[in-house]
N, C-alpha and C. Protein backbone atom coordinates (compact mmCIF):
# COMPACT_ATOMS: atom_id res chain seq x y z
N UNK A 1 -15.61 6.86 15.15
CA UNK A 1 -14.43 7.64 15.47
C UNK A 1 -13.20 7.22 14.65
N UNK A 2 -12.80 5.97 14.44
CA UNK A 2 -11.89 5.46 13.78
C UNK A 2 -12.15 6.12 12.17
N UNK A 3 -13.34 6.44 11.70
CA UNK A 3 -13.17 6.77 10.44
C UNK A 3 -12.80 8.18 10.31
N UNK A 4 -13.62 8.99 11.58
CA UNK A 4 -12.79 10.32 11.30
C UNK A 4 -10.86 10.48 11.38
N UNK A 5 -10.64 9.34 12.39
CA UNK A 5 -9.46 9.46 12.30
C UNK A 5 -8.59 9.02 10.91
N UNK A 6 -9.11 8.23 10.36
CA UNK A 6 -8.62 7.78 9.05
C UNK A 6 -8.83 8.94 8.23
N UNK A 7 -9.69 10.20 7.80
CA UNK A 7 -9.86 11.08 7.05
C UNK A 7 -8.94 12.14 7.79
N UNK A 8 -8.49 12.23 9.24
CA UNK A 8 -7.87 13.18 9.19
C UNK A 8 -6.43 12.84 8.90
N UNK A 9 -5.90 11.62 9.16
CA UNK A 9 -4.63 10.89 8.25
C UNK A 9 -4.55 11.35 6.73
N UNK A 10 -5.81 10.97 6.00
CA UNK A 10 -5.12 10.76 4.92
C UNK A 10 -5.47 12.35 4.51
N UNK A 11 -5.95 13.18 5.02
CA UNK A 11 -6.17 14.97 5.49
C UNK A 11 -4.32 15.47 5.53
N UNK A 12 -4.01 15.00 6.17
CA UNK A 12 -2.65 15.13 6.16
C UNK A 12 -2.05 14.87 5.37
N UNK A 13 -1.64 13.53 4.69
CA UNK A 13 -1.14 12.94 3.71
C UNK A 13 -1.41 14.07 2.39
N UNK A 14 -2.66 14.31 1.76
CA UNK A 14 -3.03 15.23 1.15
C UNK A 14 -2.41 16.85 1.41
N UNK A 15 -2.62 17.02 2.28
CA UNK A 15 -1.70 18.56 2.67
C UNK A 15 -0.21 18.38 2.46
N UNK A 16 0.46 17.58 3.46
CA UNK A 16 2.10 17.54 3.13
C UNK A 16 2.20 17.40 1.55
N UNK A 17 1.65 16.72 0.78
CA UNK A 17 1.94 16.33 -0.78
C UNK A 17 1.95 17.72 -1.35
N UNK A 18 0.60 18.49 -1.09
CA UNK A 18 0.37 19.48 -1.56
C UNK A 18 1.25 20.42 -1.39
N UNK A 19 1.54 20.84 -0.41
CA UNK A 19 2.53 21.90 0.67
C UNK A 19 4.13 21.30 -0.41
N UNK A 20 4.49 20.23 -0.48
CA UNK A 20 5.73 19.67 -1.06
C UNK A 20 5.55 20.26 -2.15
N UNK A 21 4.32 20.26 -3.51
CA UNK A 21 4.35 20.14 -4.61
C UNK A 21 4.17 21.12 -4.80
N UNK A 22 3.84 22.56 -4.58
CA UNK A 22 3.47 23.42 -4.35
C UNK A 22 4.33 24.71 -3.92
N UNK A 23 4.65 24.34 -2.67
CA UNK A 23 5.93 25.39 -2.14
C UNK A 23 7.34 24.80 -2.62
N UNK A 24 7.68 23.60 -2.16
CA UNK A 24 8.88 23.66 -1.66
C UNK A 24 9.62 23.09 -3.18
N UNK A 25 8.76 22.06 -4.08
CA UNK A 25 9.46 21.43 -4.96
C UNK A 25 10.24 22.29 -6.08
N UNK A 26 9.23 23.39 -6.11
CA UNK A 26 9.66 24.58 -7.62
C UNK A 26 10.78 25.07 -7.14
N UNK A 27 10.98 25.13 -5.58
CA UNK A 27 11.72 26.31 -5.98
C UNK A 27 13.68 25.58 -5.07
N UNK A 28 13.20 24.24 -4.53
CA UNK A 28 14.58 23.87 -4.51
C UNK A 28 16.05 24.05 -5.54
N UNK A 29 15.69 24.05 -6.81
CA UNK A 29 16.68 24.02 -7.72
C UNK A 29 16.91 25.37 -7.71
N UNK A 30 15.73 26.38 -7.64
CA UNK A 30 16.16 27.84 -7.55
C UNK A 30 16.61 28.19 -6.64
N UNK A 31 16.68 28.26 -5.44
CA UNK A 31 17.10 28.66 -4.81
C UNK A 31 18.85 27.85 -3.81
N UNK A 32 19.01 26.87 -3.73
CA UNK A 32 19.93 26.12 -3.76
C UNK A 32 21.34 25.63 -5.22
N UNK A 33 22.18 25.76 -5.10
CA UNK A 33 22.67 25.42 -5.91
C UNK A 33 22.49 23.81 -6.60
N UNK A 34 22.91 23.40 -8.09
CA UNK A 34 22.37 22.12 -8.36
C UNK A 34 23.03 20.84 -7.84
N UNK A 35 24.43 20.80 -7.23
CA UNK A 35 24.73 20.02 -6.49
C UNK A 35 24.34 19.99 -5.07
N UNK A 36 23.56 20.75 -4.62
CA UNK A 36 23.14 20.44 -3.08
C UNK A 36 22.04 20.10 -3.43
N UNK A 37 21.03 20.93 -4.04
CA UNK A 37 19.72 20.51 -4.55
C UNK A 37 19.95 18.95 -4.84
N UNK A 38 20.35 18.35 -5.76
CA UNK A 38 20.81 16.36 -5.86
C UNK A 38 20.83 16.52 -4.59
N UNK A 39 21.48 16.67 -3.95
CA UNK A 39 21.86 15.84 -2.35
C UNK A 39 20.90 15.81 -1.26
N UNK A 40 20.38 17.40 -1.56
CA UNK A 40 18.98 17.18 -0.90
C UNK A 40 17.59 16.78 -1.06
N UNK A 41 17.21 16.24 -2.77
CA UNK A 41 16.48 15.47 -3.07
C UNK A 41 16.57 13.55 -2.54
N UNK A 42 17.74 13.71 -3.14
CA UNK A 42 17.96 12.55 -3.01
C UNK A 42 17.95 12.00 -1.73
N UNK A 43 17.87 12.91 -0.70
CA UNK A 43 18.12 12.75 0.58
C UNK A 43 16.61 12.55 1.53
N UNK A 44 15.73 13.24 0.69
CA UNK A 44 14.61 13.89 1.16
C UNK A 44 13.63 12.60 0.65
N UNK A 45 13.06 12.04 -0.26
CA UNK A 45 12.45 11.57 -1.49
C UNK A 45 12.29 9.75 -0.59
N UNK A 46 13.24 9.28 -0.35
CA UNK A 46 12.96 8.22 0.34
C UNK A 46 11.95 7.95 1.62
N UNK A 47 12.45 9.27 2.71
CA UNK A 47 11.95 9.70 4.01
C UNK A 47 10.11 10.11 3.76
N UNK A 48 10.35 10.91 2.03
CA UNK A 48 8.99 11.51 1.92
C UNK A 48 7.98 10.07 2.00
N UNK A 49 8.73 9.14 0.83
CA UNK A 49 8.08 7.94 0.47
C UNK A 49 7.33 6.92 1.88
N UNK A 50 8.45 6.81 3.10
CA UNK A 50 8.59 5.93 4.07
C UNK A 50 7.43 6.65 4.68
N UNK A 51 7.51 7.84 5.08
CA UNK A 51 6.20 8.04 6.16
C UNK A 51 5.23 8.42 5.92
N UNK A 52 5.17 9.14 4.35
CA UNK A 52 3.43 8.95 3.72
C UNK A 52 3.07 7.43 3.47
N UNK A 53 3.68 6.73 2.77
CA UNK A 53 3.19 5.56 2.87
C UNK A 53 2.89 4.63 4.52
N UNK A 54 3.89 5.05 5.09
CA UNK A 54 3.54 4.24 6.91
C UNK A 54 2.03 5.03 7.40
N UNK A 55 1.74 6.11 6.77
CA UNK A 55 0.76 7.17 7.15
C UNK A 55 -0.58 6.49 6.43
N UNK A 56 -0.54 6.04 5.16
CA UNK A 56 -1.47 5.81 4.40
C UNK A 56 -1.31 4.34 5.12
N UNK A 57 -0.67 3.50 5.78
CA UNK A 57 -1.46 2.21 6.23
C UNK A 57 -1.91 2.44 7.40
N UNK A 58 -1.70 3.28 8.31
CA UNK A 58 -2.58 3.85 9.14
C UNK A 58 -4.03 3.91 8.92
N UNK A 59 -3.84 5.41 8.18
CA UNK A 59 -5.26 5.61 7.68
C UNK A 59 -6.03 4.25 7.39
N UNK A 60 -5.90 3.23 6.54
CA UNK A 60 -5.88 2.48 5.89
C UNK A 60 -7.04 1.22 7.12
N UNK A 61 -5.93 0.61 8.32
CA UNK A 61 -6.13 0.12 9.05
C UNK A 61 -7.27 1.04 10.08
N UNK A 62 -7.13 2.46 9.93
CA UNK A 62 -8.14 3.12 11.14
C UNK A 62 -9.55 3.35 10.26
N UNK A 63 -9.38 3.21 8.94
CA UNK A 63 -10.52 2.80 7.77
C UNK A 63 -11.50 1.35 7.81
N UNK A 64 -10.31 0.89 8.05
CA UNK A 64 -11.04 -0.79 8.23
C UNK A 64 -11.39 -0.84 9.69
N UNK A 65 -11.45 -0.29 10.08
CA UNK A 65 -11.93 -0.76 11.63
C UNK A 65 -13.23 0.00 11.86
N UNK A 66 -13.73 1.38 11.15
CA UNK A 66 -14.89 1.33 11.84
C UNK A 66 -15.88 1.51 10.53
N UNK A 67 -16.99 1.71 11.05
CA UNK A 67 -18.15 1.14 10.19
C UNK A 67 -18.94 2.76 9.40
N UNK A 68 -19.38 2.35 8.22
CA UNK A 68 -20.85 3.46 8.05
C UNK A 68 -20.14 3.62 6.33
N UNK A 69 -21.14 4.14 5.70
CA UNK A 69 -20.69 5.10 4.21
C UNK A 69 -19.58 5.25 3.50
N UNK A 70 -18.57 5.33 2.79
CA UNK A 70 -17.25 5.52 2.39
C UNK A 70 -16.13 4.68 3.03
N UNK A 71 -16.28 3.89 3.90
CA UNK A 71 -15.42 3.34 4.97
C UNK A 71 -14.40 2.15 3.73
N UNK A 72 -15.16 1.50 2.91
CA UNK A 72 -14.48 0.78 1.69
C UNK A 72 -13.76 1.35 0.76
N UNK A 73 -14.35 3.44 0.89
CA UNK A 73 -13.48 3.64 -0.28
C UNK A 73 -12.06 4.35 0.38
N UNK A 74 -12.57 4.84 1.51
CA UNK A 74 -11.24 5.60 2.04
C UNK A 74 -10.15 4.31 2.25
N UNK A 75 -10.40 3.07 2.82
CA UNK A 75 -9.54 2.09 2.51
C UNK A 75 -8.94 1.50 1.59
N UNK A 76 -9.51 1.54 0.80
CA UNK A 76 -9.33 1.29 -0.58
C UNK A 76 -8.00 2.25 -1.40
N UNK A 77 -8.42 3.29 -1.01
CA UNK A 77 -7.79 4.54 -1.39
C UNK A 77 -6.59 4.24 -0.35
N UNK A 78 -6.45 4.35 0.42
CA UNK A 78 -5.35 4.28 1.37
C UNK A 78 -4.23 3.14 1.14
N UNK A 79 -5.05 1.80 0.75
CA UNK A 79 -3.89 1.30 0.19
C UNK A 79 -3.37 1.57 -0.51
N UNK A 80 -4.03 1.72 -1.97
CA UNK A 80 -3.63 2.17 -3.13
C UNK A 80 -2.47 3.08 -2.95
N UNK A 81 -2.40 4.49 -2.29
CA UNK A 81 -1.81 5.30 -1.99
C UNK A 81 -0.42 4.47 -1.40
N UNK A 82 -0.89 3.95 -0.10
CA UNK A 82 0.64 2.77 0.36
C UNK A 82 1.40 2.33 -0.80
N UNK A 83 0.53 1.58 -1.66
CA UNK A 83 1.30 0.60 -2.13
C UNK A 83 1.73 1.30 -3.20
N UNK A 84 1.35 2.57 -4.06
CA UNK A 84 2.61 3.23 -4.93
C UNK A 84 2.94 4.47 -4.04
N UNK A 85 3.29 4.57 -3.26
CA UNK A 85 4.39 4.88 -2.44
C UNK A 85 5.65 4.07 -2.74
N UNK A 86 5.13 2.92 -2.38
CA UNK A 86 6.15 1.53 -2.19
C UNK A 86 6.98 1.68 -3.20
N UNK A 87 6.21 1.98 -4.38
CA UNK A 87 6.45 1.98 -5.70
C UNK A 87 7.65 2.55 -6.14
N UNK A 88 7.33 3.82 -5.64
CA UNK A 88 8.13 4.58 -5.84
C UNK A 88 9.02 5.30 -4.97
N UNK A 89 9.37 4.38 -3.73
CA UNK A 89 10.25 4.07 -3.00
C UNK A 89 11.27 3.19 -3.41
N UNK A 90 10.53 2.11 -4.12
CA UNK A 90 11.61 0.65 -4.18
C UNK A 90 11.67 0.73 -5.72
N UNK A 91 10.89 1.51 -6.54
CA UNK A 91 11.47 0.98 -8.37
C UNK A 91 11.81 2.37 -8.63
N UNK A 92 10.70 3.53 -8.65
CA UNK A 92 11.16 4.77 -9.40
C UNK A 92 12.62 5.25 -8.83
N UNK A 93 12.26 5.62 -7.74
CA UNK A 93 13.38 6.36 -6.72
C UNK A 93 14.71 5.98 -7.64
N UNK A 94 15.25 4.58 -7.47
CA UNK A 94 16.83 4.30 -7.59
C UNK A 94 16.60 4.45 -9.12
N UNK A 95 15.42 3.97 -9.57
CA UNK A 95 15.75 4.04 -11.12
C UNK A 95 16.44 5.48 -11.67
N UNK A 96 15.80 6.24 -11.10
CA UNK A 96 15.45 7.66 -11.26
C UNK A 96 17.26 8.35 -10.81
N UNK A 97 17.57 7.82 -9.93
CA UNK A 97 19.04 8.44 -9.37
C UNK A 97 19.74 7.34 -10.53
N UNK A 98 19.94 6.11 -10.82
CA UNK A 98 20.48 5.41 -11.68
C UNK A 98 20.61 6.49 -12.83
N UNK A 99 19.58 6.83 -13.30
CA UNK A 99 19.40 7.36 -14.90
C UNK A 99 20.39 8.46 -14.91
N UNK A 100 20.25 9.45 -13.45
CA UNK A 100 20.49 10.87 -12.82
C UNK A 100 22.61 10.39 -13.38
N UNK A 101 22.79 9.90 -12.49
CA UNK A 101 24.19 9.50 -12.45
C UNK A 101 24.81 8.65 -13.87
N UNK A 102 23.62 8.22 -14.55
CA UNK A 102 24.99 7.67 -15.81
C UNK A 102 24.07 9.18 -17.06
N UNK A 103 23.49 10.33 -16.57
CA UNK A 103 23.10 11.30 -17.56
C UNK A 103 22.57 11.30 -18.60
N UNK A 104 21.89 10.34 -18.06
CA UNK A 104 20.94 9.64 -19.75
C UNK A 104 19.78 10.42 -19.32
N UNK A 105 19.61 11.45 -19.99
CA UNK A 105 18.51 12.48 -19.40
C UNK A 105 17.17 12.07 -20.40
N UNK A 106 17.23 11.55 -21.61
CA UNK A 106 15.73 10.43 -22.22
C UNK A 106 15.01 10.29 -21.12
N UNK A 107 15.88 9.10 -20.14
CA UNK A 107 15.34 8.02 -19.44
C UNK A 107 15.04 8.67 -17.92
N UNK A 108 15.82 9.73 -17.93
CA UNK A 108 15.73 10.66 -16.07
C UNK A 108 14.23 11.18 -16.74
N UNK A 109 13.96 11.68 -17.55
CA UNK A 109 13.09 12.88 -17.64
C UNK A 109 11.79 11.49 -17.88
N UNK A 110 11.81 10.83 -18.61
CA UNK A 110 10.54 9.87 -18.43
C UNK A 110 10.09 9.13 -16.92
N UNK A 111 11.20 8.61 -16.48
CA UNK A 111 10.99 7.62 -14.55
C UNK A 111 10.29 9.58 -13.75
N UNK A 112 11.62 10.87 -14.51
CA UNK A 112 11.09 11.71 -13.46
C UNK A 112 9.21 11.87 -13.46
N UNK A 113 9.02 12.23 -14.58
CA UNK A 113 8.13 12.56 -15.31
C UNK A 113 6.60 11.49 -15.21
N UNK A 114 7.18 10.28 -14.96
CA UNK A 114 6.26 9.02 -13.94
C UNK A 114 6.07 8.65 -12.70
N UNK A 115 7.10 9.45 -11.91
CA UNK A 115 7.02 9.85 -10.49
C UNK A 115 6.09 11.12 -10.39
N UNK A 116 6.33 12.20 -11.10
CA UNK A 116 5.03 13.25 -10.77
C UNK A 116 4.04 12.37 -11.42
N UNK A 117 3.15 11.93 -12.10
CA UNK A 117 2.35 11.05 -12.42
C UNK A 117 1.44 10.49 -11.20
N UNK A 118 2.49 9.88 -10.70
CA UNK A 118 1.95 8.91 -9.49
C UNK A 118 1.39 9.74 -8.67
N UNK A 119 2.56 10.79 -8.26
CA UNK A 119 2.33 11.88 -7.21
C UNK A 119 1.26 12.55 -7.30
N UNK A 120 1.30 13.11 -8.29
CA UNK A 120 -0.68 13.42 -8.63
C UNK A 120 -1.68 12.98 -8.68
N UNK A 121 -1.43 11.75 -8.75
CA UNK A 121 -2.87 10.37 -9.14
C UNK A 121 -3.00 10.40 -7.60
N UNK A 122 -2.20 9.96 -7.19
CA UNK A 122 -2.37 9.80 -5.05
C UNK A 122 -2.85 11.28 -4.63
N UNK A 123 -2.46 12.02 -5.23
CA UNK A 123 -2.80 13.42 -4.75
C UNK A 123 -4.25 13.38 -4.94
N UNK A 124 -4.40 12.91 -6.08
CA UNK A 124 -6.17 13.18 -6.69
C UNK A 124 -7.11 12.24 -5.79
N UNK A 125 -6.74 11.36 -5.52
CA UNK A 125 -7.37 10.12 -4.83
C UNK A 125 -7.85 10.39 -3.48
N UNK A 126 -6.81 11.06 -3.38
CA UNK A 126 -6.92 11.53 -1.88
C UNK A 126 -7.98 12.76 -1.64
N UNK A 127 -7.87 13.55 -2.44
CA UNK A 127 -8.38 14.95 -2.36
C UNK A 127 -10.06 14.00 -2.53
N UNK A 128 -10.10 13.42 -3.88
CA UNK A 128 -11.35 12.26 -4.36
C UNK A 128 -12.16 12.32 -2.56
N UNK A 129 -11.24 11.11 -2.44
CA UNK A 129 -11.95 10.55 -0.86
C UNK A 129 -12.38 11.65 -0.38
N UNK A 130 -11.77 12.44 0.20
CA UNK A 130 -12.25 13.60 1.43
C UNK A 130 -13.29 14.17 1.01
N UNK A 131 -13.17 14.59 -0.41
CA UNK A 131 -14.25 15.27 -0.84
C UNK A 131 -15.50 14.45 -0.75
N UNK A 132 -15.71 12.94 -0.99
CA UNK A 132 -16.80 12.02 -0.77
C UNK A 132 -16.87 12.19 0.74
N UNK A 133 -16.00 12.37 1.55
CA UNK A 133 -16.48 12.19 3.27
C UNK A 133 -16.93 13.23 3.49
């Protein structure tokens, strides 16, 4: 039971990313003006970070607890996922508003451009696992 619950965690984790990357990310700048859009990224992006990652040690811990087939990789995967979360909670994020605010757009468009990176690799990992369960 614990492992289905860990696949339907990181089931979730996988959907919100998707649902984010998908609906809502394209079209914030369009539809919002570009100073609210900043305010509401910037606003949004931490919160996203904090509870997919608190979500992926869930999964993570409800992975390690029960037994059978995949149980090493969905954990496995779940940290991974935590820990660049973390990542990009505690280095990209500020780097990324740092770059944003002194307009050095080189250096915004590369940290941005390594944050979708990540975001997709966790995306893939995730989709990976489920598809093995």
């Amino acid at each position: 039971m614990p492992r289905m619950a860990a696949h339907f965690v990181l089931a979730g984790i996988a959907g919100t990313m998707l649902f984010f990357t998908v609906a809502v990310a394209p079209f914030i700048f369009r539809v919002l003006p570009a100073q609210w859009a900043a305010v509401y990224v910037r606003s949004f992006f931490p919160k996203y970070y904090a509870v997919l990652g608190a979500a992926s040690l869930v999964a993570a811990w409800l992975a390690g607890s029960g037994a059978g087939e995949g149980v090493g990789e969905a954990r496995a995967v779940a940290l991974a996922v935590a820990a660049l979360f973390a990542v990009s909670l505690v280095v990209l994020t500020p780097a990324i508003n740092r770059a944003s605010d002194a307009k050095d757009r080189r250096r915004f468009g590369w940290l941005h451009g390594a944050s979708i990176v990540v975001n997709l690799g966790q995306l893939g990992a995730l989709l990976w696992v489920l598809w093995r369960a």
